[in-house]
C-alpha atoms as a PDB file:
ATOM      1  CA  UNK A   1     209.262 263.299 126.355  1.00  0.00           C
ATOM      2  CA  UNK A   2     210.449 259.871 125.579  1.00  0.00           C
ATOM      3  CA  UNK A   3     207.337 256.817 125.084  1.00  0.00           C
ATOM      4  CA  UNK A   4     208.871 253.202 125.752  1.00  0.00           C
ATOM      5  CA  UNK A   5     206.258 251.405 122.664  1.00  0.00           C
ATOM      6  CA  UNK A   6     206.502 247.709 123.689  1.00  0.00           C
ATOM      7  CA  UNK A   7     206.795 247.147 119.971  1.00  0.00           C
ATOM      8  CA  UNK A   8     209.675 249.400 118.683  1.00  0.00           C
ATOM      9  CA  UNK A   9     211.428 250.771 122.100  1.00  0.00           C
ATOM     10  CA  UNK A  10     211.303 253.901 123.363  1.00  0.00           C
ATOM     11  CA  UNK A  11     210.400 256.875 120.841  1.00  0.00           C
ATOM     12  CA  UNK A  12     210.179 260.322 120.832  1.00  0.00           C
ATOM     13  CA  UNK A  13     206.675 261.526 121.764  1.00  0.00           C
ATOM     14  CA  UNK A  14     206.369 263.222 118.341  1.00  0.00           C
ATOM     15  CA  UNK A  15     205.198 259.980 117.145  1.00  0.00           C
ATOM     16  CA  UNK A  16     202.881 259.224 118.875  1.00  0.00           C
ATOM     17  CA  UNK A  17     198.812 260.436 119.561  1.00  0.00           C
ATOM     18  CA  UNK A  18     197.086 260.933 122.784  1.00  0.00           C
ATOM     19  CA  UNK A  19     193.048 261.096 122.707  1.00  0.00           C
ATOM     20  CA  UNK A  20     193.738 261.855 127.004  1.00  0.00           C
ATOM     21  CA  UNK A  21     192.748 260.036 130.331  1.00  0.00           C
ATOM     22  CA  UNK A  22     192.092 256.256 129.883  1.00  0.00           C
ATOM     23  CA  UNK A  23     188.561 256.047 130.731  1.00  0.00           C
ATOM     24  CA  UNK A  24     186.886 254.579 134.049  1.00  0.00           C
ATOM     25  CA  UNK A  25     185.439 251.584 133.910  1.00  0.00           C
ATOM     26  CA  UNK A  26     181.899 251.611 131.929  1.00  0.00           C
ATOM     27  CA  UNK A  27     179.078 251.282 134.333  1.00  0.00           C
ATOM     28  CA  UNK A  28     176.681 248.271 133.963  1.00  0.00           C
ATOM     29  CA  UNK A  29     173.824 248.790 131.441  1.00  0.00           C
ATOM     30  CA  UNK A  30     171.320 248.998 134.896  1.00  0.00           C
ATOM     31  CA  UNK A  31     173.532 250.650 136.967  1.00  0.00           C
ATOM     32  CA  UNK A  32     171.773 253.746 138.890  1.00  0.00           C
ATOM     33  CA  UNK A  33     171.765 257.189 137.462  1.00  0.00           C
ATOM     34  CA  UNK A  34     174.174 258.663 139.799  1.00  0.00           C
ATOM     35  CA  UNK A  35     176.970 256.211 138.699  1.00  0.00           C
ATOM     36  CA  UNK A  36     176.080 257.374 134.958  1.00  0.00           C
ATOM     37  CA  UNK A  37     176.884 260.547 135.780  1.00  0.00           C
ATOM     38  CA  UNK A  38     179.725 260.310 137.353  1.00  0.00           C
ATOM     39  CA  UNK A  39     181.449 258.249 134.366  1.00  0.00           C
ATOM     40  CA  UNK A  40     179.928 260.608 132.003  1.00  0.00           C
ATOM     41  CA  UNK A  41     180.526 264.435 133.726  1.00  0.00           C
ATOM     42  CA  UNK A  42     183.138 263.626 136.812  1.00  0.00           C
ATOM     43  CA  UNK A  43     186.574 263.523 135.696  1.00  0.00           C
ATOM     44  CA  UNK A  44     189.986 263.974 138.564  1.00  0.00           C
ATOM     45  CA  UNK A  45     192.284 265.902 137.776  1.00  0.00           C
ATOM     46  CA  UNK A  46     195.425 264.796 139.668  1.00  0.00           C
ATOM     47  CA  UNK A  47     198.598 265.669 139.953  1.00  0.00           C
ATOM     48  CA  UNK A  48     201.244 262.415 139.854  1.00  0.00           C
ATOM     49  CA  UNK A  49     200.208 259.554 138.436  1.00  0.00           C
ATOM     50  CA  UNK A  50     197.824 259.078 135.134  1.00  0.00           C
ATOM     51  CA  UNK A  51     196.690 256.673 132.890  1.00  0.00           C
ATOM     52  CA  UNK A  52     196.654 257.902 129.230  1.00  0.00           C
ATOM     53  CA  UNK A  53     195.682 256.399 126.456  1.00  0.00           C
ATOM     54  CA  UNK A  54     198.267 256.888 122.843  1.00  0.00           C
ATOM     55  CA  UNK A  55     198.195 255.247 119.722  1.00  0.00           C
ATOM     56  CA  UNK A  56     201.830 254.894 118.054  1.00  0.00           C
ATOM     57  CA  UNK A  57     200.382 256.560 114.991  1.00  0.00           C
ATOM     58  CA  UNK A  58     204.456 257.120 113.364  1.00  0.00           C
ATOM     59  CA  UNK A  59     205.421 253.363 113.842  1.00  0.00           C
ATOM     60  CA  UNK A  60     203.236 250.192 114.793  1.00  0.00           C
ATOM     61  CA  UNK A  61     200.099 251.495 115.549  1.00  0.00           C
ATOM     62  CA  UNK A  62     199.569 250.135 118.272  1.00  0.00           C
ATOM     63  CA  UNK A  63     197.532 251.727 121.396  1.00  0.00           C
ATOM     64  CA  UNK A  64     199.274 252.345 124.454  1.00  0.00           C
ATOM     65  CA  UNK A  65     198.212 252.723 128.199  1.00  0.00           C
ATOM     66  CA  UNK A  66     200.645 255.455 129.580  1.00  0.00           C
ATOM     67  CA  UNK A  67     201.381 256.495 133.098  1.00  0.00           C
ATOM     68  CA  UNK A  68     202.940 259.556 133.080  1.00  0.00           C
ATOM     69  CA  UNK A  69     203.142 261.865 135.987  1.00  0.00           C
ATOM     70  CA  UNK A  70     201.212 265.289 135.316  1.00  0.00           C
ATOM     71  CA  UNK A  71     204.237 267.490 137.260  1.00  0.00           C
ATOM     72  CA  UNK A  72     207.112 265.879 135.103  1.00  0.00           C
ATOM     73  CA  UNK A  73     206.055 264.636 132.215  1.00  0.00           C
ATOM     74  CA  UNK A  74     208.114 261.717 132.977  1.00  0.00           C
ATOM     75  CA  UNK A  75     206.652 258.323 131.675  1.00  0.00           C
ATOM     76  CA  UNK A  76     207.309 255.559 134.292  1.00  0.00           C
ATOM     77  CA  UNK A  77     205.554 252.876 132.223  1.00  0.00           C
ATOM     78  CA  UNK A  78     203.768 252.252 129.015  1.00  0.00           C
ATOM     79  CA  UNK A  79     202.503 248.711 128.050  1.00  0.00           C
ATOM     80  CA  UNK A  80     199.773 247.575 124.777  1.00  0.00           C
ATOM     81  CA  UNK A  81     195.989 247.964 125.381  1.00  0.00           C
ATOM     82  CA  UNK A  82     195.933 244.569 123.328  1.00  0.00           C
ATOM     83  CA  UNK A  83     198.594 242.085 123.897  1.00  0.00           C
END
């Protein structure tokens, strides 16, 4: 699997480090309990499309948002979680 880093160009996915599935948005600090636990203990798990999150840990460090497609492998776009 190839990773386009918008830093260095596309590497080999041996450099790189996934911690998994970008996270859902963070519910408000008085949000009701059911939305908690749904960001908490409900996670998809899809087949296509997903947002990952990797960190360029053999080159510029830098943390990536990924969407690769769960069948394939196949990375259709990768761009910096900080500009």
């Amino acid at each position: 699997m190839r990773i386009p880093c918008p830093l260095c160009g596309e590497r080999d996915a041996a450099e790189f480090s996934t911690i998994g599935s970008a996270p859902p948005p963070r519910p408000s600090a008085d949000a009701p309990m059911e939305d908690w636990h749904a960001y908490l203990h409900l996670r998809d798990n899809p087949a296509g499309l997903h947002a990952e999150l990797w960190q360029h840990i053999h080159g510029c460090r830098q943390w990536l948002r990924v969407m690769r497609d769960t069948r394939s492998h196949a990375v259709a776009s990768a761009e910096a979680c900080r500009p």
